[in-house]
Structures are given as C-alpha cells and as structure tokens.
C-alpha atoms as a PDB file:
ATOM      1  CA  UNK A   1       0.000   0.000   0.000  1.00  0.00           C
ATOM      2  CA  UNK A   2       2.555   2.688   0.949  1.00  0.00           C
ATOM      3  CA  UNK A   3       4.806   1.590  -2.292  1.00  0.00           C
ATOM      4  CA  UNK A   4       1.533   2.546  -4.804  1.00  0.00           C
ATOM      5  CA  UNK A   5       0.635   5.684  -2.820  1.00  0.00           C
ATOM      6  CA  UNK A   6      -2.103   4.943  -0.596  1.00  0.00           C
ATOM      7  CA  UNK A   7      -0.448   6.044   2.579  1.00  0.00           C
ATOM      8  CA  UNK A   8      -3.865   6.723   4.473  1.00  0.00           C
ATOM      9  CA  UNK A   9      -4.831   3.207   4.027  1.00  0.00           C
ATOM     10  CA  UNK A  10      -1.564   1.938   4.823  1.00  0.00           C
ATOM     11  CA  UNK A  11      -2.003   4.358   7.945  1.00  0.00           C
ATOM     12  CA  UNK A  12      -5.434   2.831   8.890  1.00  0.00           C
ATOM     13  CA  UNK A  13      -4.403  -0.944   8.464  1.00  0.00           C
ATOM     14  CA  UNK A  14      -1.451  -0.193  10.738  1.00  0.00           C
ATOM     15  CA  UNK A  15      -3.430   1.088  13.121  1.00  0.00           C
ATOM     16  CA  UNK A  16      -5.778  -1.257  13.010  1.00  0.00           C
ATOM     17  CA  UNK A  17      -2.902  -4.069  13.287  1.00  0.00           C
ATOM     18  CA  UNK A  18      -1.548  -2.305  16.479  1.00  0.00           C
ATOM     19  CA  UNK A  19      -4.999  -2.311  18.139  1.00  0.00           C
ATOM     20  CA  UNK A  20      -5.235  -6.799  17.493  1.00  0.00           C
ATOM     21  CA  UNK A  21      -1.653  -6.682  18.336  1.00  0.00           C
ATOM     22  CA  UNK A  22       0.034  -3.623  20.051  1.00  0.00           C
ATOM     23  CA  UNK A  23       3.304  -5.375  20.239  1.00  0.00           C
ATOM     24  CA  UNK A  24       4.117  -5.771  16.490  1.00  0.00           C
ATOM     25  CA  UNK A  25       7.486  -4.298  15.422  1.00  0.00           C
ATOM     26  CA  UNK A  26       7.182  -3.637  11.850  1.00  0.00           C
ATOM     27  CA  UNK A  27       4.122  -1.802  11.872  1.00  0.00           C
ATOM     28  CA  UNK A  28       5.231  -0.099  14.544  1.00  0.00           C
ATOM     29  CA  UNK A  29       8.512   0.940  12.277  1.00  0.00           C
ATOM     30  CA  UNK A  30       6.185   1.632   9.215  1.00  0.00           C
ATOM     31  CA  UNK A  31       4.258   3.829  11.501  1.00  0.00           C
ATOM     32  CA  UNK A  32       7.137   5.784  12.430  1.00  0.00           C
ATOM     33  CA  UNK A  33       8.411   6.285   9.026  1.00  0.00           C
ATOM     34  CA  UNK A  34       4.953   7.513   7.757  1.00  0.00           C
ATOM     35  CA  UNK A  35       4.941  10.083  10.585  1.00  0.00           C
ATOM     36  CA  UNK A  36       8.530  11.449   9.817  1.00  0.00           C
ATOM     37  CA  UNK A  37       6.649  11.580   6.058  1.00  0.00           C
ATOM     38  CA  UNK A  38       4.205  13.703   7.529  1.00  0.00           C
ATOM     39  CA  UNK A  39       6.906  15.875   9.524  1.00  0.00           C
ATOM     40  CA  UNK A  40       5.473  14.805  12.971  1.00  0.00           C
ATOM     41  CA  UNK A  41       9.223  13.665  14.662  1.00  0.00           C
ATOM     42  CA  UNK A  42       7.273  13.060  18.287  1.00  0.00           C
ATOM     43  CA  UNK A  43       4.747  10.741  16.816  1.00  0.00           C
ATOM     44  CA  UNK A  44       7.572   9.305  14.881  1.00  0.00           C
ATOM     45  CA  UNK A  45      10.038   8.766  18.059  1.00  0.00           C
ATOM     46  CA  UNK A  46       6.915   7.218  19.675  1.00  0.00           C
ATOM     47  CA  UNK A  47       6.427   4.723  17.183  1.00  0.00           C
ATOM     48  CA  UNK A  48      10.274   4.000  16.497  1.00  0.00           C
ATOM     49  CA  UNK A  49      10.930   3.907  20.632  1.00  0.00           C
ATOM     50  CA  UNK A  50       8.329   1.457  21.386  1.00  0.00           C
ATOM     51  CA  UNK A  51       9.857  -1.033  18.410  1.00  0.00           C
ATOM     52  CA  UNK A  52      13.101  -0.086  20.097  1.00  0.00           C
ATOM     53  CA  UNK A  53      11.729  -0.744  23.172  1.00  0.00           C
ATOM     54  CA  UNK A  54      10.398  -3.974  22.547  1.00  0.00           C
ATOM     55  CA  UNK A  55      13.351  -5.407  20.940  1.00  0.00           C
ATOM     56  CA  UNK A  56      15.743  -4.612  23.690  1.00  0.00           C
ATOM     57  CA  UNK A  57      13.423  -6.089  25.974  1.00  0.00           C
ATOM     58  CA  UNK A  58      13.429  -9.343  23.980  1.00  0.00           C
ATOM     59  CA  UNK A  59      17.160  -9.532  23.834  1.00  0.00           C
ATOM     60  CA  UNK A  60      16.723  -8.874  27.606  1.00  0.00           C
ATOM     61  CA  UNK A  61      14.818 -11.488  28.151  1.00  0.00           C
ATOM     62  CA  UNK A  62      16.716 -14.367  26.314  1.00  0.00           C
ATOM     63  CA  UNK A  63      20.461 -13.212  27.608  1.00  0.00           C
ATOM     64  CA  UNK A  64      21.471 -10.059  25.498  1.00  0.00           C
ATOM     65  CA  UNK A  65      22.382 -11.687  23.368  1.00  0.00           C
ATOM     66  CA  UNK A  66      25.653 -10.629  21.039  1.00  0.00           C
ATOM     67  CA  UNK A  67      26.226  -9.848  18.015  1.00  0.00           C
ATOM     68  CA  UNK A  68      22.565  -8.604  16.512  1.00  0.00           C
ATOM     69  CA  UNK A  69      23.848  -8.065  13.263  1.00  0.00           C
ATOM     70  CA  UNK A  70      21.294  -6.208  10.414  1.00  0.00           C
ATOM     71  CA  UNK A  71      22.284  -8.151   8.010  1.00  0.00           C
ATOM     72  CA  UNK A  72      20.384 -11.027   8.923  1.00  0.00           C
ATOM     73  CA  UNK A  73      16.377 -10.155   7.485  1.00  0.00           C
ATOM     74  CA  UNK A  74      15.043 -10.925  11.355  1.00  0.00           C
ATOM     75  CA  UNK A  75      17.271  -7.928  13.065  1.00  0.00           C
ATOM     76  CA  UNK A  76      16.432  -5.574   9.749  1.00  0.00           C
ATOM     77  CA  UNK A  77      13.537  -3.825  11.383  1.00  0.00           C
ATOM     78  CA  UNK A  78      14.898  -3.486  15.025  1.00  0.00           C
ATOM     79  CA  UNK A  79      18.111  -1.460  13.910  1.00  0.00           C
ATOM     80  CA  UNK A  80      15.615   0.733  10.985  1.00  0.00           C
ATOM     81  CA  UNK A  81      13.814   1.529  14.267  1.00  0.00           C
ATOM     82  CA  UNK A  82      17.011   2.501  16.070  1.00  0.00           C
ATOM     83  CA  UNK A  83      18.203   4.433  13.446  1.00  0.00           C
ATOM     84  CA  UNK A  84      14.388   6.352  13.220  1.00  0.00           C
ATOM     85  CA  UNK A  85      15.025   7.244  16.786  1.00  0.00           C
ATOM     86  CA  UNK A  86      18.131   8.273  16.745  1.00  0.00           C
ATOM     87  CA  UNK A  87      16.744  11.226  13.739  1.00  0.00           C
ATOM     88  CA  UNK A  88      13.620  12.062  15.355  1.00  0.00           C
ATOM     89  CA  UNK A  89      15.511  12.291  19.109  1.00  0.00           C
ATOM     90  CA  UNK A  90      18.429  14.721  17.140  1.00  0.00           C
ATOM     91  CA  UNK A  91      15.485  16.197  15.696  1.00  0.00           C
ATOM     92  CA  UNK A  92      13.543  16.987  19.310  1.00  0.00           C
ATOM     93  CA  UNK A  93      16.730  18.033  20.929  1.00  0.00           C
ATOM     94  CA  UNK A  94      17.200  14.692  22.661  1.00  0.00           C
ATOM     95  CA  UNK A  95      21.270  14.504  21.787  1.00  0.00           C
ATOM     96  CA  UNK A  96      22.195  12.432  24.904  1.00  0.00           C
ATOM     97  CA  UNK A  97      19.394  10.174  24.539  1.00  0.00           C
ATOM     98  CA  UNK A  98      20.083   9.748  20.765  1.00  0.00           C
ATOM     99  CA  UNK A  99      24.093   9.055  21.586  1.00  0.00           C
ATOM    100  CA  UNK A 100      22.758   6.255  24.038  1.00  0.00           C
ATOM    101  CA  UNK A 101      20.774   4.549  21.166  1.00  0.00           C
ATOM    102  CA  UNK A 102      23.511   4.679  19.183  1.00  0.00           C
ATOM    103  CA  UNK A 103      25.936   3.011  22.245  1.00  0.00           C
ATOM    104  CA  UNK A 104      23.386   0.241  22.627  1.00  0.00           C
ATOM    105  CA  UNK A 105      23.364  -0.399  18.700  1.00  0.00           C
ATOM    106  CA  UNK A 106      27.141  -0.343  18.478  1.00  0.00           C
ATOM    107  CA  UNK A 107      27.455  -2.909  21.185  1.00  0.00           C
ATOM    108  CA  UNK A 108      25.081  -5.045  18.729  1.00  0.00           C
ATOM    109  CA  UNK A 109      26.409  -4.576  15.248  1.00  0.00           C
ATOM    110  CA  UNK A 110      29.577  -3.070  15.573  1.00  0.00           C
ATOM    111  CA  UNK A 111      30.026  -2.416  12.225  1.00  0.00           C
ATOM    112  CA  UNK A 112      27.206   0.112  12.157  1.00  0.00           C
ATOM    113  CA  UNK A 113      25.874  -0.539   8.404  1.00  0.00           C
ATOM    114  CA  UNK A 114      22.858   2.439   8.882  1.00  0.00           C
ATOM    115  CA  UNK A 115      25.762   4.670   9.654  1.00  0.00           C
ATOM    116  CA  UNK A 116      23.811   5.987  13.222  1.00  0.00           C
ATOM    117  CA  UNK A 117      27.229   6.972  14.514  1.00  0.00           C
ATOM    118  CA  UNK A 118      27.807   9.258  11.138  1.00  0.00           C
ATOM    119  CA  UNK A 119      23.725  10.599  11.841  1.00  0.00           C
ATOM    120  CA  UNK A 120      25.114  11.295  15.781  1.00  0.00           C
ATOM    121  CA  UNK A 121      28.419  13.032  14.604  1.00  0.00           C
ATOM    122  CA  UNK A 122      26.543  15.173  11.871  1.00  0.00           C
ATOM    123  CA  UNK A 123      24.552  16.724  14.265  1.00  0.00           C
ATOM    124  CA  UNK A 124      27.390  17.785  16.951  1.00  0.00           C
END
C-alpha cells in the first residue's frame, strides 16, 4: 500500500494491526516512518521507541544476546527503528538520549551498516 501511494490506508491498516496486536514491530517501524513523512518527529520517536523498546526487551529477556547483526532479514527492522530514533531524538533536541541509542546499537552490530554513529556526529 505505501509503495503505490495509498499512505492513508496503509495508515489505517497499521493502526488497526496495532490495536489486534500492540506489540508488532514492523508496523510499529512503518508507523514511524509515515509520521517522519508527515513531519510529525514526536509521533515518529513514539512509534520508532516502542519497536526499540520492545526489541531490547526481547534480547533482555533471552540473555542479550551478542552480536545482533542487520544483516540477517530478522534484526532488519529493530536497527531501521534505532536508526528512526536516533533522527527524530536529534530532531527533538534529545542529543544524549540519541548518543545512548547509538551506544546500545554499536554494542550489537559493531560495524554500524545504517551509519547511526555518522547521523550522531553530523549533528554535533
């Protein structure tokens, strides 16, 4: 849907997802991304912290653990949310905050292929 245009449905059906199913990631992410589309960072950093949120509690729960490396399709959406956060926390002012995202990722995939630490260091 949000490939051929129709962002407002795509909007709805995400919605609609998160309301059967508050806890799902990628719609979550998709969320975020249509808000930063729609130049709303807050809504944005809401939708991007609570994937973030939920995925570090996952790797909480199991042992943290190490490496968590994006190139494998299952991590994909967990550092896209990281990396939404990080923007829309630069964006809001939040540059500690935003540096600590970018710690935790690091200690995950320290090769950093979304370039988050590049994002961080642009906006010193």
């Amino acid at each position: 849907m949000i490939a051929g245009g129709e962002t407002e449905i795509a909007y709805e059906e995400l919605v609609w997802l998160l309301s059967e199913c508050p806890d799902f990631l990628e719609a979550h992410l998709h969320l975020g991304l249509l808000a930063l589309e729609a130049s709303d960072p807050r809504l944005a950093r809401g939708h991007f912290g609570r994937a973030f949120e939920l995925c570090t509690r996952a790797l909480k729960a199991v042992g943290n653990p190490r490496p968590v490396p994006y190139h494998l399709p299952g991590n994909r959406a967990f550092h896209e949310a990281a990396k939404g956060l990080v923007h829309c926390l630069l964006d809001t002012g939040r540059r500690p905050m935003a540096a600590q995202v970018c710690t935790q990722i690091q200690h995950l995939d320290p090769a950093d292929p979304l370039g988050l630490n590049r994002l961080l260091g642009a906006a010193s």
